[in-house]
Protein backbone atom coordinates (compact mmCIF):
# COMPACT_ATOMS: atom_id res chain seq x y z
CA UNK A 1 0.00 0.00 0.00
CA UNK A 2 1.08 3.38 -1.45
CA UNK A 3 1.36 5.77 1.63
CA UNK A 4 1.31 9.86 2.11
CA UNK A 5 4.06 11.20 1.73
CA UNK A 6 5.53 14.05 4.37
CA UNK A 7 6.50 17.23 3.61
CA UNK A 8 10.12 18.51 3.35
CA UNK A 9 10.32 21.16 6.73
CA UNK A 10 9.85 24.30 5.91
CA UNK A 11 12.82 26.74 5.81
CA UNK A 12 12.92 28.45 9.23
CA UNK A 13 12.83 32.17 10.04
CA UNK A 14 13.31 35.41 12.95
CA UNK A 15 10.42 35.51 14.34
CA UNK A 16 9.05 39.64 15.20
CA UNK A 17 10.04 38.31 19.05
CA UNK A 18 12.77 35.96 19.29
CA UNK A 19 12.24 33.71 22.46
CA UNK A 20 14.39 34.46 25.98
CA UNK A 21 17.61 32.73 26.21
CA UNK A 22 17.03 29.32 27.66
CA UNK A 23 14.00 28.87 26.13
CA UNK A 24 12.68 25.29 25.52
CA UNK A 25 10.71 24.33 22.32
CA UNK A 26 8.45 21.39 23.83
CA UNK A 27 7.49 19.45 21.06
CA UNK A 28 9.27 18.23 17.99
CA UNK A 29 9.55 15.07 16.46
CA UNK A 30 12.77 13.91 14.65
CA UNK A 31 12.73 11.70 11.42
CA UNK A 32 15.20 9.56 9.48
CA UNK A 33 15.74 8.13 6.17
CA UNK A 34 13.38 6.14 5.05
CA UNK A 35 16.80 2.89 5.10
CA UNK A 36 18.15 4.18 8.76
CA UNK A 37 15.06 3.16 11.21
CA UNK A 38 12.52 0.91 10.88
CA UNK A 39 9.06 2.30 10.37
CA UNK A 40 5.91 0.85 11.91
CA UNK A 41 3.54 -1.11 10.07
CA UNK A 42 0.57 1.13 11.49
CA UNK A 43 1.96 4.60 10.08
CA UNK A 44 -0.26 6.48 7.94
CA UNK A 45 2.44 8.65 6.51
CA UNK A 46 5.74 7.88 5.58
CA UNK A 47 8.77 10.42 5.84
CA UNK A 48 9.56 13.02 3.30
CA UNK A 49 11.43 11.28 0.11
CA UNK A 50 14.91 11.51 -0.33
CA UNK A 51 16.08 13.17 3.63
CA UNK A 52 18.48 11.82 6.06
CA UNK A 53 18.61 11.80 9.80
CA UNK A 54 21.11 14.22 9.16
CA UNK A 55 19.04 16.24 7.00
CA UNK A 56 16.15 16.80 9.44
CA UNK A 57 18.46 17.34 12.36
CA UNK A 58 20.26 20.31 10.40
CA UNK A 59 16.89 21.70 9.46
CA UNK A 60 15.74 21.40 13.08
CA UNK A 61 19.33 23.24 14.45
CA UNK A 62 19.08 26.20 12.26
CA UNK A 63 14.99 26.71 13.47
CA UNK A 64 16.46 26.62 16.70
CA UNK A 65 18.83 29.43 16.22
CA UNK A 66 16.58 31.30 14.48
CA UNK A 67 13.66 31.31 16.70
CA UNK A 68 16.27 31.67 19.86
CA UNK A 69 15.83 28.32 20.97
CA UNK A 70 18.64 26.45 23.30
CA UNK A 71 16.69 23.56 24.79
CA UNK A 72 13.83 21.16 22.84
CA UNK A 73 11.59 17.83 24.43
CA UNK A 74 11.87 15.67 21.05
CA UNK A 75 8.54 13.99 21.11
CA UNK A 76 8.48 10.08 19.58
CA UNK A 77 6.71 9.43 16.40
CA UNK A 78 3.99 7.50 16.01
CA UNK A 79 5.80 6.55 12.21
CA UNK A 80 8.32 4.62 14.54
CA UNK A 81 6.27 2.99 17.10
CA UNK A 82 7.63 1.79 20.52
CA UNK A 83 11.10 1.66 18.86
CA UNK A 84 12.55 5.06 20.41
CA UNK A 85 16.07 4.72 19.14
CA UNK A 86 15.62 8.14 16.47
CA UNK A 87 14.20 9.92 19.51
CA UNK A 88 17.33 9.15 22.01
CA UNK A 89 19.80 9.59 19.18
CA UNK A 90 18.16 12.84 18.45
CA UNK A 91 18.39 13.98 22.26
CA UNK A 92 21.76 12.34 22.42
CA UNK A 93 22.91 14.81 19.57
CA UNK A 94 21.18 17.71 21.05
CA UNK A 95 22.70 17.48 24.28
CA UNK A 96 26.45 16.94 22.69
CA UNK A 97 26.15 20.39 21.04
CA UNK A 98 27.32 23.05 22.99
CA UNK A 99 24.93 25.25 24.65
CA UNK A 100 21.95 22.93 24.15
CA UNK A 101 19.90 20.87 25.89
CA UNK A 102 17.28 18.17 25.02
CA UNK A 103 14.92 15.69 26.52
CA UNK A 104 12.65 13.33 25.16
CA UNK A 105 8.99 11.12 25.04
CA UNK A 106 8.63 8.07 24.17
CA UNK A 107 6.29 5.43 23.22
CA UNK A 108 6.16 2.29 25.12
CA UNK A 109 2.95 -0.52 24.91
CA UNK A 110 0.51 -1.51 27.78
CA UNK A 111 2.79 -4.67 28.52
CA UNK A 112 6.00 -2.48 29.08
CA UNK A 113 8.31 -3.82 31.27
CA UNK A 114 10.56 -2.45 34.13
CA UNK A 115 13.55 -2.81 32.03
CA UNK A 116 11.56 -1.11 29.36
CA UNK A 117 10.85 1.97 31.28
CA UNK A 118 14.70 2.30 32.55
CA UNK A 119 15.46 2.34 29.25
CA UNK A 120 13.97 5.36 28.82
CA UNK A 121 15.20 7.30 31.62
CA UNK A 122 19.12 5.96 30.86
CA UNK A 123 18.68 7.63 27.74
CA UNK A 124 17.08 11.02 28.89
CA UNK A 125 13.62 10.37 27.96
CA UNK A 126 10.99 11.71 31.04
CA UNK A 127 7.47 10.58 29.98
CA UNK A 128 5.28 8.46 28.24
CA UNK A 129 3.30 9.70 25.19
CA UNK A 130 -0.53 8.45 25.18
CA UNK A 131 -2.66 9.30 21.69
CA UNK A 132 -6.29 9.43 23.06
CA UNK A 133 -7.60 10.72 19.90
CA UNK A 134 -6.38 8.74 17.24
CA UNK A 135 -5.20 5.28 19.01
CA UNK A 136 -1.96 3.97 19.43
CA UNK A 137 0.12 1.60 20.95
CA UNK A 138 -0.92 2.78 24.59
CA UNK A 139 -4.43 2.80 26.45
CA UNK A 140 -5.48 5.29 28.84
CA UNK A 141 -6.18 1.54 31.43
CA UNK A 142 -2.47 1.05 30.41
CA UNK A 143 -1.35 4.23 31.90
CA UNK A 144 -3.50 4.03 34.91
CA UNK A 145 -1.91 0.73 35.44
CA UNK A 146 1.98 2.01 35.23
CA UNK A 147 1.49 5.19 36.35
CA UNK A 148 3.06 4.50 39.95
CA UNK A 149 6.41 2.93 37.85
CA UNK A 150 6.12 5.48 36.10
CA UNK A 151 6.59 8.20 39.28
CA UNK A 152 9.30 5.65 40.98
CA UNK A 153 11.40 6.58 38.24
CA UNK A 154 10.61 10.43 37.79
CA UNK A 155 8.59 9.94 34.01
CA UNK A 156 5.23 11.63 33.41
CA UNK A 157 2.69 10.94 31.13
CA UNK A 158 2.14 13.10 28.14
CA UNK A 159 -1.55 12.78 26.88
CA UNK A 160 -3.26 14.20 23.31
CA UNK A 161 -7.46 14.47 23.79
CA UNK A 162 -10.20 16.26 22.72
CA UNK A 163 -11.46 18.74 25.34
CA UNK A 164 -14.86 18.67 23.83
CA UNK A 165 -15.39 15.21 23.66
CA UNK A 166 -12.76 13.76 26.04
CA UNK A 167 -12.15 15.97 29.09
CA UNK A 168 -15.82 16.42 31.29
CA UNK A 169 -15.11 12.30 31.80
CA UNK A 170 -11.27 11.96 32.28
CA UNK A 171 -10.63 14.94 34.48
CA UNK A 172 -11.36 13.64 37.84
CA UNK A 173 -8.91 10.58 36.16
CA UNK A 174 -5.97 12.58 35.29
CA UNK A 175 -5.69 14.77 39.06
CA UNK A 176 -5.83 11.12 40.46
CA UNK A 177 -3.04 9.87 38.32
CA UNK A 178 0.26 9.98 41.06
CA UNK A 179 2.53 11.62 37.77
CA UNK A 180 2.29 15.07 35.97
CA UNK A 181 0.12 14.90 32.99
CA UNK A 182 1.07 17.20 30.01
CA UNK A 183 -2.08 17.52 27.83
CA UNK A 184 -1.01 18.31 23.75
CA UNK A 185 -2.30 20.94 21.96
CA UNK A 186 -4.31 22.96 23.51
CA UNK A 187 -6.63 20.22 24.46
CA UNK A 188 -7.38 19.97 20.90
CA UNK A 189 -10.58 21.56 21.34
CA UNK A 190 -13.27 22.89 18.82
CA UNK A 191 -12.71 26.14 18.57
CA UNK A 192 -16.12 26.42 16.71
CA UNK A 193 -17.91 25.86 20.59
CA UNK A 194 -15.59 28.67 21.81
CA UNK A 195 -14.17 28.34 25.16
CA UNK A 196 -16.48 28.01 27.30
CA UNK A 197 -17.85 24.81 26.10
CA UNK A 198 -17.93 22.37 29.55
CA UNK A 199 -14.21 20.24 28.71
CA UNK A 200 -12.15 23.49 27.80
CA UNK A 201 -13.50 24.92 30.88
CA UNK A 202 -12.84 21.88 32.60
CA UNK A 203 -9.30 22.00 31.12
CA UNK A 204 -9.20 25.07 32.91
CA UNK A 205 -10.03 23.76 36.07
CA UNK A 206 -7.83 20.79 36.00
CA UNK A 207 -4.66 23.01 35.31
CA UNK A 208 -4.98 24.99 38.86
CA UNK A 209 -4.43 21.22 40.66
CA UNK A 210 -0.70 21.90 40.37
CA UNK A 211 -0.34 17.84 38.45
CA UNK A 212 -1.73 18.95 34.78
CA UNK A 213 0.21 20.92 32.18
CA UNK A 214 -0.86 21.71 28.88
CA UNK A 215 1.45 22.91 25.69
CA UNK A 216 0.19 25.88 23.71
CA UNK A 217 0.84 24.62 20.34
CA UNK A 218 -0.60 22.83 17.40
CA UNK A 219 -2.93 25.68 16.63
CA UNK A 220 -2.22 25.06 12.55
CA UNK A 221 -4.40 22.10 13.04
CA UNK A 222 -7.36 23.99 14.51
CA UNK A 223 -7.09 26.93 11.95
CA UNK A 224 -5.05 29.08 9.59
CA UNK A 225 -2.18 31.13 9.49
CA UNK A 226 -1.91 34.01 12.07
CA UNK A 227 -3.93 31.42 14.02
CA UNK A 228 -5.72 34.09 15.63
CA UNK A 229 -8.77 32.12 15.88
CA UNK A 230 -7.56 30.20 18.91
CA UNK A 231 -5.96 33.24 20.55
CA UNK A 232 -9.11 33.23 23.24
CA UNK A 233 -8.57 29.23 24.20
CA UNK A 234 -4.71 30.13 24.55
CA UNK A 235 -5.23 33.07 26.46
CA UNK A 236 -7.92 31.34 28.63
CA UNK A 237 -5.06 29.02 29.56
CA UNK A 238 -2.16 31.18 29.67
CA UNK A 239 -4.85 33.28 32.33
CA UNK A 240 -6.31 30.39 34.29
CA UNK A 241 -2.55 29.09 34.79
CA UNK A 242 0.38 30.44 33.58
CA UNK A 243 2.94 28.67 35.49
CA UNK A 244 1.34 25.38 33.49
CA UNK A 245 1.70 26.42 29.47
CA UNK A 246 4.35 25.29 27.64
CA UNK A 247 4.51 25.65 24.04
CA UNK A 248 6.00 23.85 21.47
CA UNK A 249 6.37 24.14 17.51
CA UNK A 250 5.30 20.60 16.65
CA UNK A 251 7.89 20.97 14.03
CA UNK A 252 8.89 18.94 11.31
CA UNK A 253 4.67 19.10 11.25
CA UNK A 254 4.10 15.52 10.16
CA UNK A 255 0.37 14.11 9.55
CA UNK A 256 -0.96 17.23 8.30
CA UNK A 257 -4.51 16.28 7.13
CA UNK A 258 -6.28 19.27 5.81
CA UNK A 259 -4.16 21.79 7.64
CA UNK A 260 -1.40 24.19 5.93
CA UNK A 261 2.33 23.58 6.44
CA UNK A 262 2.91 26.68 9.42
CA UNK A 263 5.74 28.53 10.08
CA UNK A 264 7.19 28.11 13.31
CA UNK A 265 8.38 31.37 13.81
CA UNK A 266 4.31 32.57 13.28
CA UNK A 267 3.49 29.33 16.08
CA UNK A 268 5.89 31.82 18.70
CA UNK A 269 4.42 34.91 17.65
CA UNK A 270 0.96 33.90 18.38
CA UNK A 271 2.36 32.49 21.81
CA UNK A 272 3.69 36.33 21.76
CA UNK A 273 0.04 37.41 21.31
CA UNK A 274 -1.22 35.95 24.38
CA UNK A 275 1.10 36.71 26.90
CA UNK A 276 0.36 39.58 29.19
CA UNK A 277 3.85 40.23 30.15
CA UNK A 278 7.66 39.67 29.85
CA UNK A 279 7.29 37.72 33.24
CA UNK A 280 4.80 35.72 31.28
CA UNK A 281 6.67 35.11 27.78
CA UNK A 282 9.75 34.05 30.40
CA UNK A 283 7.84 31.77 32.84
CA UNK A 284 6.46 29.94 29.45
CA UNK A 285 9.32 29.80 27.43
CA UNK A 286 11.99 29.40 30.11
CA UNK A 287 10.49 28.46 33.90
CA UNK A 288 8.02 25.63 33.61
CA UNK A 289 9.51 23.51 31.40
CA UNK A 290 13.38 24.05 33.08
CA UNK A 291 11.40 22.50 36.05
CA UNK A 292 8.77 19.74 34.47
CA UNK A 293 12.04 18.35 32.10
CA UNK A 294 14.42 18.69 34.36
CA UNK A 295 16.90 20.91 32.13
């Protein structure tokens, strides 16, 4: 079976308000050849034609340095599965450069084992990535299952839903979880409903526990380019709790659908947009995730 085919990243640029110095990009993914990592047999999309590891990690560098990045939480692919190895090398790399930092997210199955989840904290990985929205390789019983190995060894469970349809029912699950819970996206809501609809608000809600974070990117999938239709659900969160937003480019953008190919420097200025304050822009780009990924 003939699958989509990715896009080639698109060429970086300054944004209008290059981020703080140590300022930590929260969600990328890193690719390889199509030859140097084995790709899961459940993929929908396969990785651009015709780019190395090497290619991608270049690309990814000089969007760093452009947007003022120094520190980056390389999120695994679902294209790869449980195996994690392009994700460690990736933060392996990162943290050999001088003057960066990187940590990572991996993918691990229901059935993971001890060993499996020392693994991922011998090779800087801090959490667990569960897909509520489109499946995966890990159920939300799975996670309530491992979730005390998971805070023996310091991980946290990073977790993509739909507000609207998801969060009313799982909220009273995720404050009992014993781990931090990052929730993608901006809860991936539907920005049609606006944000008061009941799961944003209860979004809301569940970020003043103290246990719940939530990253402020992956607007170009909710609308287009400023993205200034989701500026009220980010600034809802960014007010209701602003010591738990991170954002994060979502860069190379893989699995696109319908949605335009962004440019991450526009995904910081609309962070930009909705903070109140330099104290603000700092505590998101710098603080919060120096403290949740231990940087």
């Amino acid at each position: 079976m003939t699958l989509p085919q990715g896009l080639v990243p698109r060429p970086s640029r300054i944004p209008k308000t290059p981020a703080p110095d140590g300022a930590c990009d929260s969600h990328i993914h890193m690719l390889a050849g199509r030859d140097e990592a084995p790709l899961w047999e459940g993929r929908v999309e396969d990785p651009a034609p015709n780019l190395r590891y090497a290619d991608f990690m270049a690309a990814y560098i000089k969007q760093m340095q452009d947007l003022g990045i120094s520190r980056t939480v390389v999120v695994q692919s679902i294209l790869y599965g449980t195996d994690n190895s392009v994700t460690a090398r990736a933060v392996a790399d990162l943290n050999a450069l001088n003057g960066y930092a990187a940590r990572g997210i991996g993918l691990v199955t229901d059935a993971a084992t001890d060993a499996d989840l020392d693994r991922l904290v011998e090779q800087n990985l801090v959490g667990v990535r569960l897909n509520y929205v489109h499946g995966g390789v890990l159920s939300w019983a799975g996670v309530q299952a491992m979730a005390p190995r998971l805070a023996a060894r310091g991980l946290h469970v990073q977790m993509l839903i739909n507000t609207h349809r998801h969060m009313v029912e799982l909220a009273p699950q995720i404050a009992a979880l014993p781990v931090p819970v990052v929730l993608d996206h901006i809860g991936w809501p539907d920005l049609a409903l606006g944000p008061d609809e009941p799961g944003f608000q209860a979004l809301l809600n569940l970020l003043k526990t103290g246990n719940v974070f939530v990253k402020l990117s992956g607007l170009y999938r909710f609308c287009p380019p400023p993205y200034t239709a989701a500026d009220a659900f980010a600034a809802a969160l960014v007010a209701a709790a602003p010591t738990r937003c991170l954002w994060g480019s979502d860069w190379p953008h893989i699995m696109l659908a319908d949605a335009e190919q962004p440019d991450s420097a526009t995904l910081l200025e609309a962070l930009a947009r909705v903070c109140p304050d330099e104290e603000t822009w700092h505590q998101i780009l710098v603080d919060t995730p120096a403290a949740l990924y231990q940087f």
